[in-house]
N, C-alpha and C. Protein backbone atom coordinates (compact mmCIF):
# COMPACT_ATOMS: atom_id res chain seq x y z
N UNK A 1 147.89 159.50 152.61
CA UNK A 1 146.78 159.11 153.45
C UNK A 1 147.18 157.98 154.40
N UNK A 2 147.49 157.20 154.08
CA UNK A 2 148.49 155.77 154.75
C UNK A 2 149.33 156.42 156.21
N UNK A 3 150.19 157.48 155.67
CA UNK A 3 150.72 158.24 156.70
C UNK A 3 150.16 158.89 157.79
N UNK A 4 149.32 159.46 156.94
CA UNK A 4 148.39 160.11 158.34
C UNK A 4 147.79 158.83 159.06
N UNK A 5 146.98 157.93 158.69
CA UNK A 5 146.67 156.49 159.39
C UNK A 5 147.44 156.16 160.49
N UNK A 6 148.24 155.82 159.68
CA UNK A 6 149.51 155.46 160.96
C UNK A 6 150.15 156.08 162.16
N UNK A 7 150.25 157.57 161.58
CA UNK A 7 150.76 158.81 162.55
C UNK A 7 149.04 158.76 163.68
N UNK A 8 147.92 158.74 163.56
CA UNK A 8 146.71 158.48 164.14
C UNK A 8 146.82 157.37 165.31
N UNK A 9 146.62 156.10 164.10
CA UNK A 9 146.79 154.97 164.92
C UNK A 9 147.91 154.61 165.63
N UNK A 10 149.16 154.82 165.40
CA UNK A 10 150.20 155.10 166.30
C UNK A 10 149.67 155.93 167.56
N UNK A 11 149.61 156.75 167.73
CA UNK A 11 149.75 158.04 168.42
C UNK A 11 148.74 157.62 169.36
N UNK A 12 147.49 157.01 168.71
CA UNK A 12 146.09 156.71 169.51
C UNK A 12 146.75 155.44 170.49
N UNK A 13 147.84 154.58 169.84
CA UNK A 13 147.95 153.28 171.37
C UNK A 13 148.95 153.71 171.80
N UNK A 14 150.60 154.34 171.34
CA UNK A 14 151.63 154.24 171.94
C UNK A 14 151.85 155.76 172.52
N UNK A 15 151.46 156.51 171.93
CA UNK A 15 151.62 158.26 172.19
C UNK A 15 152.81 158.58 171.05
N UNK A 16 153.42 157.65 169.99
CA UNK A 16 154.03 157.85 169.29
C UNK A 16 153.88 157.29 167.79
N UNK A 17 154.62 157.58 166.90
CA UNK A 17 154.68 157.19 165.46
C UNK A 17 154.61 155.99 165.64
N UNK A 18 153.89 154.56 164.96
CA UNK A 18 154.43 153.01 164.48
C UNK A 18 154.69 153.45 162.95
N UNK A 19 155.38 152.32 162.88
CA UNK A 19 155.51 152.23 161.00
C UNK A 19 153.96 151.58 160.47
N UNK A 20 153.67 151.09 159.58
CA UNK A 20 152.52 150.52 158.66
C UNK A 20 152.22 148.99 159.70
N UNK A 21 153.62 148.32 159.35
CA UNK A 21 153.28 146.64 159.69
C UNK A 21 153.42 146.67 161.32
N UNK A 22 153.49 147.49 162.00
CA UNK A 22 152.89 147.32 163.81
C UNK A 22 152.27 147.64 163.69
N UNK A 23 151.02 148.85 163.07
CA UNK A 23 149.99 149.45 162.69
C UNK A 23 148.93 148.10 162.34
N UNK A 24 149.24 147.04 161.28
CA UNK A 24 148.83 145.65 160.94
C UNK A 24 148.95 145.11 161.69
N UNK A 25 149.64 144.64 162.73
CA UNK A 25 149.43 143.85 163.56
C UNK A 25 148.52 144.40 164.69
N UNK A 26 148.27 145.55 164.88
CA UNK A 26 147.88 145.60 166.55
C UNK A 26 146.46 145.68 165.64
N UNK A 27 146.26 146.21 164.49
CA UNK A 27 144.84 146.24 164.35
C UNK A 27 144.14 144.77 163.76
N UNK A 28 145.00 143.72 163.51
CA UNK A 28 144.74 142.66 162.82
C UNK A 28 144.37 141.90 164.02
N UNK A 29 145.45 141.77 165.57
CA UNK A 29 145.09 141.57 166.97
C UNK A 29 143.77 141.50 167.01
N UNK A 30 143.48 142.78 166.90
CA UNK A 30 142.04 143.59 167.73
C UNK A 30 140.88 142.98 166.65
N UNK A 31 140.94 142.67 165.73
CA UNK A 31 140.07 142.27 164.82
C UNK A 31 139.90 140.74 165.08
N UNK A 32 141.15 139.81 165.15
CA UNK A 32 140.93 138.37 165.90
C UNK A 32 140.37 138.10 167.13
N UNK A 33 141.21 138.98 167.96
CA UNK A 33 140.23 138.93 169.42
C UNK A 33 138.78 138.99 169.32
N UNK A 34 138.44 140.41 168.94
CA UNK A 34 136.94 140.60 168.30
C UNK A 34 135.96 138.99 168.32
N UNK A 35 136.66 138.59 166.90
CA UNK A 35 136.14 137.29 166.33
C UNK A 35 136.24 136.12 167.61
N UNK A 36 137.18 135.85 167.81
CA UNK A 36 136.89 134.76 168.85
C UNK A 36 136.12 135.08 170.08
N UNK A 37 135.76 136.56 170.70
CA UNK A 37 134.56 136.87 171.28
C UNK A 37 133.36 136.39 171.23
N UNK A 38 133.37 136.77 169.72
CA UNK A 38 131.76 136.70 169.34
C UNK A 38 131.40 135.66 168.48
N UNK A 39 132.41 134.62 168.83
CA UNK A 39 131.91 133.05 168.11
C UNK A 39 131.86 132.54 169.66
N UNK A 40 132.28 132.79 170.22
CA UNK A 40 132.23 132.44 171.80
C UNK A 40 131.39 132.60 172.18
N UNK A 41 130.70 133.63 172.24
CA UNK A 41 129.24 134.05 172.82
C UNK A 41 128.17 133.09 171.37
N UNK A 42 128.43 133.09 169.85
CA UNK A 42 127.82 132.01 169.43
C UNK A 42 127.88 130.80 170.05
N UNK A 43 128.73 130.74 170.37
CA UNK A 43 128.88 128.60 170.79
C UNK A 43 127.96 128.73 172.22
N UNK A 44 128.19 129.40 172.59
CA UNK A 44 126.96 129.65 173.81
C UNK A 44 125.45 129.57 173.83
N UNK A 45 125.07 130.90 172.70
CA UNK A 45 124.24 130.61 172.26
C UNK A 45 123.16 129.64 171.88
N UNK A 46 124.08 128.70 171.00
CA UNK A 46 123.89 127.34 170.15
C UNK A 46 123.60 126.50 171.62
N UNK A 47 124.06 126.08 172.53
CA UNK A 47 124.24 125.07 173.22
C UNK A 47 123.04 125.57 174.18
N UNK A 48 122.83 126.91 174.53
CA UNK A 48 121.75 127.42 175.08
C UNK A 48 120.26 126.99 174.48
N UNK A 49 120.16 127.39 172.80
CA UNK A 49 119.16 127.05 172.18
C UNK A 49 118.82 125.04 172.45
N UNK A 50 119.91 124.55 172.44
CA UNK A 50 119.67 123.21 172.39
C UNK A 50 119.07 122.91 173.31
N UNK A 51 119.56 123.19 174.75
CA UNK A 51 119.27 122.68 175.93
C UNK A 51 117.40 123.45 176.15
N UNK A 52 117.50 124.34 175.63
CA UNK A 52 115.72 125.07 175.69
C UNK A 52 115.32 123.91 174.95
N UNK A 53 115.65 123.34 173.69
CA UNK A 53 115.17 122.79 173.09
C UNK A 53 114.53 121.53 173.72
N UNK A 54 115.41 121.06 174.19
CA UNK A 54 115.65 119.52 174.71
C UNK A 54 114.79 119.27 175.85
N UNK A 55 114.51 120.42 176.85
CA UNK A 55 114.09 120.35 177.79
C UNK A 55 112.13 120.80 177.32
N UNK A 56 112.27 121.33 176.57
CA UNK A 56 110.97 122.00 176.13
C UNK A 56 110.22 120.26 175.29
N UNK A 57 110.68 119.79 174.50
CA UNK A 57 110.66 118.65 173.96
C UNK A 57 110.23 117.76 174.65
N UNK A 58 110.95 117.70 175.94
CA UNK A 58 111.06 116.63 176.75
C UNK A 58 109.42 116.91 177.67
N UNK A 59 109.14 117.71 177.55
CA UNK A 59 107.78 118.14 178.55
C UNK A 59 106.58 117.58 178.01
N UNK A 60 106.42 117.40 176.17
CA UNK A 60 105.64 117.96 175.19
C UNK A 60 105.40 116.46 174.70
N UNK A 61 104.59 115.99 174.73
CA UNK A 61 104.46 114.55 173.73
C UNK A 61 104.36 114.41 172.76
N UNK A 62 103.96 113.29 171.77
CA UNK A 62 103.56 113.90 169.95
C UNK A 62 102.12 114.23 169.97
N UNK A 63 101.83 114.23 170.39
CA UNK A 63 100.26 114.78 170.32
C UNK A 63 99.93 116.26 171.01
N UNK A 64 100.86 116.98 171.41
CA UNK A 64 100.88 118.66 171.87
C UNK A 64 100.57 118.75 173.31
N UNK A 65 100.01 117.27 173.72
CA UNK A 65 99.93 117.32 175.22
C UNK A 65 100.72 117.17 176.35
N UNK A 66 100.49 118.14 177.30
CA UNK A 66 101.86 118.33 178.47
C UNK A 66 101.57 117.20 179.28
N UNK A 67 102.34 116.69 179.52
CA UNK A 67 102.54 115.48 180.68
C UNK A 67 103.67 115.66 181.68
C-alpha cells in the first residue's frame, strides 16, 4: 500500500516515481506551509477583533451611553 502511495504521489508532482522520504518531505512542506497560512490569517484576525474592539469601546461610556 505504501508503494502504491508513493508511485501516486510521485507521479501526481514529478510525472515520476519518488522514494517514501521525498514523498515526506514534499507532503510535510505542504502541510507547514498550510499551517503558517492559517495562523497568519489568525494573527489577523485577532488584531482585527481588537481594533473593533477598541474602537467600539472607545464610542460607548460605562453607562451604555454613546457620546
Amino acid at each position: 500500500m505504501i508503494k502504491d502511495l508513493e508511485k501516486i504521489i510521485g507521479e501526481g508532482f514529478f510525472g515520476e516515481k519518488v522514494n517514501f522520504i521525498e514523498m515526506a518531505l514534499i507532503v510535510s512542506f505542504y502541510i507547514m506551509s498550510a499551517y503558517i497560512i492559517f495562523k497568519f490569517y489568525g494573527v489577523v484576525a485577532l488584531i482585527t477583533c481588537y481594533v473593533t474592539n477598541y474602537f467600539t469601546r472607545k464610542k460607548v461610556n460605562n453607562n451604555g451611553d454613546e457620546y
